[in-house]
Protein backbone atom coordinates (compact mmCIF):
# COMPACT_ATOMS: atom_id res chain seq x y z
CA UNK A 1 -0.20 -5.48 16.07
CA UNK A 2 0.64 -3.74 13.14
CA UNK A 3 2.82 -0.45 12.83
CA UNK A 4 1.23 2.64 12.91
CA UNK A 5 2.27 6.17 12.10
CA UNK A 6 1.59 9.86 12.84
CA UNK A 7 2.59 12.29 9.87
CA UNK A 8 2.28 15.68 10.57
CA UNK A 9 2.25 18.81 8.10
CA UNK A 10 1.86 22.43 8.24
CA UNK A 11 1.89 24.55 5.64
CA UNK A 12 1.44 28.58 4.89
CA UNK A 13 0.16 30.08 2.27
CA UNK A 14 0.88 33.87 1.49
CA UNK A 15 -1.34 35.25 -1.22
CA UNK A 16 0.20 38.45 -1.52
CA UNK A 17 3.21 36.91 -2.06
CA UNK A 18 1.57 34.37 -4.32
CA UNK A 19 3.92 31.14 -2.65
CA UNK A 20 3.72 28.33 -0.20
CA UNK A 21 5.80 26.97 2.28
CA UNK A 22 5.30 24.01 4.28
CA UNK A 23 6.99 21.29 6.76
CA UNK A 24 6.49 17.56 7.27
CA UNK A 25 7.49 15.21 10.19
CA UNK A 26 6.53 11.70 10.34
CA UNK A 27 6.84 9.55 13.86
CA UNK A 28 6.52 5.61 13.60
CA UNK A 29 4.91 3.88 15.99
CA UNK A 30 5.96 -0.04 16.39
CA UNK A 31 3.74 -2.85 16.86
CA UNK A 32 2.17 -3.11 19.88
CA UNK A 33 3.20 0.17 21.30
CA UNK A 34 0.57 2.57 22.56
CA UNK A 35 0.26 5.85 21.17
CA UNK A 36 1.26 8.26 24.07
CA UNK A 37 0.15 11.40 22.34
CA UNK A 38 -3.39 10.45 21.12
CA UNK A 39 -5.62 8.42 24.04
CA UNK A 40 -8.99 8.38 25.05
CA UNK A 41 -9.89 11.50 26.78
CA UNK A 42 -6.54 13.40 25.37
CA UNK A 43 -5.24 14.84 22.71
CA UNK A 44 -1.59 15.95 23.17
CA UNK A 45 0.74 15.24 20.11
CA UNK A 46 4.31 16.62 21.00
CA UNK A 47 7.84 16.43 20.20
CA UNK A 48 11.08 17.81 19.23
CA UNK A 49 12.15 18.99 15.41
CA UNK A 50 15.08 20.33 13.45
CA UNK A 51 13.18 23.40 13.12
CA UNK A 52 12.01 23.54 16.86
CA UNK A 53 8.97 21.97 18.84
CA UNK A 54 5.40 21.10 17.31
CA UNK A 55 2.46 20.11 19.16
CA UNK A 56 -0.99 19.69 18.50
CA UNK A 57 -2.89 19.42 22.11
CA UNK A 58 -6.68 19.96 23.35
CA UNK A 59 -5.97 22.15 26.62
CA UNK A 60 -9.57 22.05 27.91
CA UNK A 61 -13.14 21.13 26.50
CA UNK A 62 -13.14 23.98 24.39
CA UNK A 63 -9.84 24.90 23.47
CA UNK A 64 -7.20 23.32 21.18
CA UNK A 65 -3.65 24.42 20.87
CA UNK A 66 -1.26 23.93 17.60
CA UNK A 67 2.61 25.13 17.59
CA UNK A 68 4.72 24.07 15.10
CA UNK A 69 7.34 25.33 12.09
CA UNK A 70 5.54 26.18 8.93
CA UNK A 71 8.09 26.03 6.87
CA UNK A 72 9.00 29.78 6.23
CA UNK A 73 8.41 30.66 10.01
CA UNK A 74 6.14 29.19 13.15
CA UNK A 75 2.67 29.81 14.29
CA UNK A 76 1.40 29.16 17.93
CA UNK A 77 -2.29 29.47 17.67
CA UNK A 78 -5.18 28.65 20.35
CA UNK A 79 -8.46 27.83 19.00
CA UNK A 80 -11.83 27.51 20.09
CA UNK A 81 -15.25 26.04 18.96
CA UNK A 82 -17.76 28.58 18.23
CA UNK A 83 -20.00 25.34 16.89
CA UNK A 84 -20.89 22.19 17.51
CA UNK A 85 -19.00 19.20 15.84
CA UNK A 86 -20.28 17.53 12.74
CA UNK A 87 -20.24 13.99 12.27
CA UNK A 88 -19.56 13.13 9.07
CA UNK A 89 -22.13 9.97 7.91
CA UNK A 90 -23.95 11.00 10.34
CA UNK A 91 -22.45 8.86 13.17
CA UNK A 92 -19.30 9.96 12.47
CA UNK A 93 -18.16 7.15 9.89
CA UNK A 94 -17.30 6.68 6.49
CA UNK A 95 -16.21 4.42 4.36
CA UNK A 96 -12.17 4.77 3.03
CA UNK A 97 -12.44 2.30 0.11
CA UNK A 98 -13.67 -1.08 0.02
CA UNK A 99 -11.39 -2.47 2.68
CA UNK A 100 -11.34 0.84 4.85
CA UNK A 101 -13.15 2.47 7.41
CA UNK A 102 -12.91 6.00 9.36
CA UNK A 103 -13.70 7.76 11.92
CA UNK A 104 -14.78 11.46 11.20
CA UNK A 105 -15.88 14.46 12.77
CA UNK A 106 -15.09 18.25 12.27
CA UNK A 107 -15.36 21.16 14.20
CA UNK A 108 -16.18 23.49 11.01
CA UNK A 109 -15.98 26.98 12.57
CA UNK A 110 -13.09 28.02 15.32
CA UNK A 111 -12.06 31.28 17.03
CA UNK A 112 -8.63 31.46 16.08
CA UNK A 113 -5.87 34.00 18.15
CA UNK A 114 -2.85 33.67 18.11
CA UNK A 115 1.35 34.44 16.69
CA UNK A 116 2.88 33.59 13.43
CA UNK A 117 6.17 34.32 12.64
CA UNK A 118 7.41 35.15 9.05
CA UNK A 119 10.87 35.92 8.18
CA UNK A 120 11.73 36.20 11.65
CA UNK A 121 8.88 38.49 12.09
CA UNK A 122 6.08 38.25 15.18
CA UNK A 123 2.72 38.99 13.86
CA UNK A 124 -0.39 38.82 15.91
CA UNK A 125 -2.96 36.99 14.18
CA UNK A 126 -7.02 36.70 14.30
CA UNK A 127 -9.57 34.46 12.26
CA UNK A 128 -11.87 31.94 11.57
CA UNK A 129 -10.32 28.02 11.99
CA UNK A 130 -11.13 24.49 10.99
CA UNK A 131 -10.57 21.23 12.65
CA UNK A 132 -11.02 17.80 10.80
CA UNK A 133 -10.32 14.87 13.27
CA UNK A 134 -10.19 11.57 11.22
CA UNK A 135 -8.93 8.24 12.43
CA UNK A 136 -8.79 4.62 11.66
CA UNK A 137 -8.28 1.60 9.16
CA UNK A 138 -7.80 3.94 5.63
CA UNK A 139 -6.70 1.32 3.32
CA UNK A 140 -8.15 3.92 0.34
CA UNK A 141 -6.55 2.70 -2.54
CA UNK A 142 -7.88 -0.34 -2.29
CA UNK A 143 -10.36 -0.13 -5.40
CA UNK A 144 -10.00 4.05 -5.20
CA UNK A 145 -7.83 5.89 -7.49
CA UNK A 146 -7.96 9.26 -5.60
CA UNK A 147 -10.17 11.61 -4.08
CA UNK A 148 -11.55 15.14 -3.33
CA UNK A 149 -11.84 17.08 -0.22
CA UNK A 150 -13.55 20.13 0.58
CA UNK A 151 -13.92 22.18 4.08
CA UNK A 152 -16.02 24.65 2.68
CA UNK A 153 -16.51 28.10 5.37
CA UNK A 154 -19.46 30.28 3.48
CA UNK A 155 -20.46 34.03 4.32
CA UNK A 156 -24.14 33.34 6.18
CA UNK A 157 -22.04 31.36 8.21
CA UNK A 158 -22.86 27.92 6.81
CA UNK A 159 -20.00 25.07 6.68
CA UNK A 160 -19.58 22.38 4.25
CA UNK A 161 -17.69 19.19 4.39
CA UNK A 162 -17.63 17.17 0.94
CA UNK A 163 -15.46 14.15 0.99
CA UNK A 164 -15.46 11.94 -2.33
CA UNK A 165 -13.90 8.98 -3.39
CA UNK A 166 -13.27 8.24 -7.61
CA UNK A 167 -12.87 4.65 -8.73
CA UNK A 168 -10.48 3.39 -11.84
CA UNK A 169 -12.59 5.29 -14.13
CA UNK A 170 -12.85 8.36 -12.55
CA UNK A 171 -16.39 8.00 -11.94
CA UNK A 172 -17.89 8.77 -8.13
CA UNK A 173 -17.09 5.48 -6.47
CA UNK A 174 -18.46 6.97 -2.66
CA UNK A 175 -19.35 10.38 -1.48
CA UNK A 176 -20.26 12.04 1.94
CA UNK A 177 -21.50 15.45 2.54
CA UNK A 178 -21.42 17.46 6.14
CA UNK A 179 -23.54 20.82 6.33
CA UNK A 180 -23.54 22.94 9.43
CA UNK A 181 -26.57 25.61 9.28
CA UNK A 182 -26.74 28.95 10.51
CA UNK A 183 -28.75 27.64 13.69
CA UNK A 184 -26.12 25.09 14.15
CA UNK A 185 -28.65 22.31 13.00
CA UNK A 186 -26.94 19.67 10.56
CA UNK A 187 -27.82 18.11 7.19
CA UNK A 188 -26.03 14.76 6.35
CA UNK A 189 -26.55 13.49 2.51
CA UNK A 190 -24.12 11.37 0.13
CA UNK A 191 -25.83 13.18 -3.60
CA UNK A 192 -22.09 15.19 -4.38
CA UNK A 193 -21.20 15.40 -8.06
CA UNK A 194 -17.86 17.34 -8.17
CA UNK A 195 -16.57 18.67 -11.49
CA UNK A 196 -13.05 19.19 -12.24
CA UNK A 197 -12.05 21.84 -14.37
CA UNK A 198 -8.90 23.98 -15.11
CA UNK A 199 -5.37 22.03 -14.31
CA UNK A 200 -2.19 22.58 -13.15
CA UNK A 201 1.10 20.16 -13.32
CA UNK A 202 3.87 19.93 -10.40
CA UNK A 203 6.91 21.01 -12.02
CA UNK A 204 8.90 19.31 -8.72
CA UNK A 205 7.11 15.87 -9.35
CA UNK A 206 5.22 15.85 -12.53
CA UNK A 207 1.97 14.93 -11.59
CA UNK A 208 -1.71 16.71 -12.51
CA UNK A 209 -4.19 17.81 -10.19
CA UNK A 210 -7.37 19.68 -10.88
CA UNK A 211 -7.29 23.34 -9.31
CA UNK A 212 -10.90 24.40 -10.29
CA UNK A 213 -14.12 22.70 -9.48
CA UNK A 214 -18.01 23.03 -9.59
CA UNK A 215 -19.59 21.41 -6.45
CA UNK A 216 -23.26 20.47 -6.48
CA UNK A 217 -25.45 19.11 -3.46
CA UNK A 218 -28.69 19.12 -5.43
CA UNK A 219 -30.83 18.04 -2.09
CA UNK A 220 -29.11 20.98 -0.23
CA UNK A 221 -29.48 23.74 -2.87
CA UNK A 222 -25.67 24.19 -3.19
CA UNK A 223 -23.91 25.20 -6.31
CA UNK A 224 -20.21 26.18 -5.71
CA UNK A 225 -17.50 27.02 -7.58
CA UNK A 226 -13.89 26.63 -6.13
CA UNK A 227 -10.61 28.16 -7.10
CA UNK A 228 -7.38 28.31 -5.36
CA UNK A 229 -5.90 31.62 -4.15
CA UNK A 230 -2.74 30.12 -5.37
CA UNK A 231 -1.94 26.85 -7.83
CA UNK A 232 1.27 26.04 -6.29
CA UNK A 233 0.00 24.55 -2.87
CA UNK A 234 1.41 21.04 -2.96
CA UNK A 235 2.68 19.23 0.01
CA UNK A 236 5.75 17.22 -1.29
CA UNK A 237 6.03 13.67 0.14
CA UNK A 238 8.62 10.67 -0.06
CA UNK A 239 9.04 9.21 -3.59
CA UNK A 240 7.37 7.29 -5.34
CA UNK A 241 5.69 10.53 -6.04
CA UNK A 242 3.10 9.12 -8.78
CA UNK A 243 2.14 6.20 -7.27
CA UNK A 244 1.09 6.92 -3.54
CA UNK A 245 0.12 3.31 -2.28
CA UNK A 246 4.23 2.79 -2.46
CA UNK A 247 5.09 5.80 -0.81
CA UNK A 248 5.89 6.33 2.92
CA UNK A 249 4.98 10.08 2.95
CA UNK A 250 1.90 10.98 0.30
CA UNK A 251 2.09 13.59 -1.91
CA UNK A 252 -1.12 15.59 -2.11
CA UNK A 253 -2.51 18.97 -3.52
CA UNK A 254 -4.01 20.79 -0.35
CA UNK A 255 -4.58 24.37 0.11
CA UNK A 256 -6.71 27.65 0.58
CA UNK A 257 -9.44 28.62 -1.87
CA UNK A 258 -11.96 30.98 -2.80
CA UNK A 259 -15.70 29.93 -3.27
């Protein structure tokens, strides 16, 4: 019965060009309404912008589709698996603060083809994708002051999903870790310890995020270090900006990286 919400953002980054562009569109759904663009057995989130139409829709079995305005262009992409899906917990659950609970799986490694379009420009494009699919009751700042994410894409062809939760004091209040193996087998464990290091400060809003950090998963043998490929990749939300339990959009720091 109560009201729901999908809140959609895409943002580019362009190294090269060392800047960030990104664009946000939030739908409300009312009490008691069903969501038409998310049911069981589909996945086909569409509609109608300023800057044209965005959709985010699962064509087939093994092949998602994602349009949209980033921002400083568009991008129609089609993506598909290329291994299976992780759950994170291990049955595809975690907890989102004391009060919360989610739903979570990704699909950590996707054939990516497809157009962007910069500065009015068609480019053909060709990579490796992502998909994190997360759903449910996320009351996380109930007890949590903030948290970490990583969707971690390594050389040997190993993926790593590290998801962790700080309390008042900073200190690790929960933690999950994902791996996907070469082989496609799966390791599920919740020893993270994630170090922050180097900062930067939003001169648009004024608040601090870490940029650098040293992840450890001691029972897996995994030492990273993470940097951004660019400091300003902050996706801008509805105001308060500083305190995002009042706010209707979040702000967040989310971007690409280098390990």
């Amino acid at each position: 019965a109560m009201p729901g919400a999908t809140l959609m953002d895409l943002s580019l980054t362009e190294e090269t060009a060392g800047k960030q562009t990104h664009h946000r569109e939030m739908r409300i759904i009312p009490p008691f309404w069903s969501h038409s663009g998310i049911r069981e057995e589909k996945l086909d989130e569409s509609y109608n912008t300023s800057q044209g139409p965005w959709n985010i829709k699962r064509m087939d079995s093994q092949t998602f589709e994602v349009n949209g305005p980033t921002g400083n262009g568009s991008l129609a992409i089609r993506m598909k698996p290329l291994k299976p899906p992780l759950l994170m917990g291990g049955e595809g659950e975690i907890k989102m603060g004391p009060l919360g609970l989610s739903k979570y799986y990704t699909i950590p490694r996707m054939e990516l083809e497809g157009t962007l379009k910069i500065d009015g420009e068609d480019r053909h494009v060709k990579g490796s994708g992502w998909m994190d699919h997360q759903w449910g009751d996320m009351q996380m700042f109930h007890g949590y002051e903030g948290w970490d994410w990583f969707g971690i894409q390594l050389d040997n062809k190993t993926e790593v999903n590290a998801f962790h939760f700080r309390g008042p004091d900073h200190s690790t209040a929960s933690a999950t870790v994902g791996v996907s193996l070469p082989d496609g087998n799966q390791a599920v464990t919740e020893k993270l310890k994630v170090s922050p290091g180097r900062t930067w400060t939003s001169p648009e809003t004024g608040i601090t995020y870490p940029v650098e950090w040293h992840i450890s998963v001691p029972d897996q043998e995994l030492e990273l270090d993470v940097k951004p490929s660019l400091d300003s990749q902050e996706m801008i939300g509805s105001r308060p900006f500083c305190y995002p339990e009042l706010a209707l959009k979040p702000t967040y720091w989310e971007g690409s990286t280098h390990v």
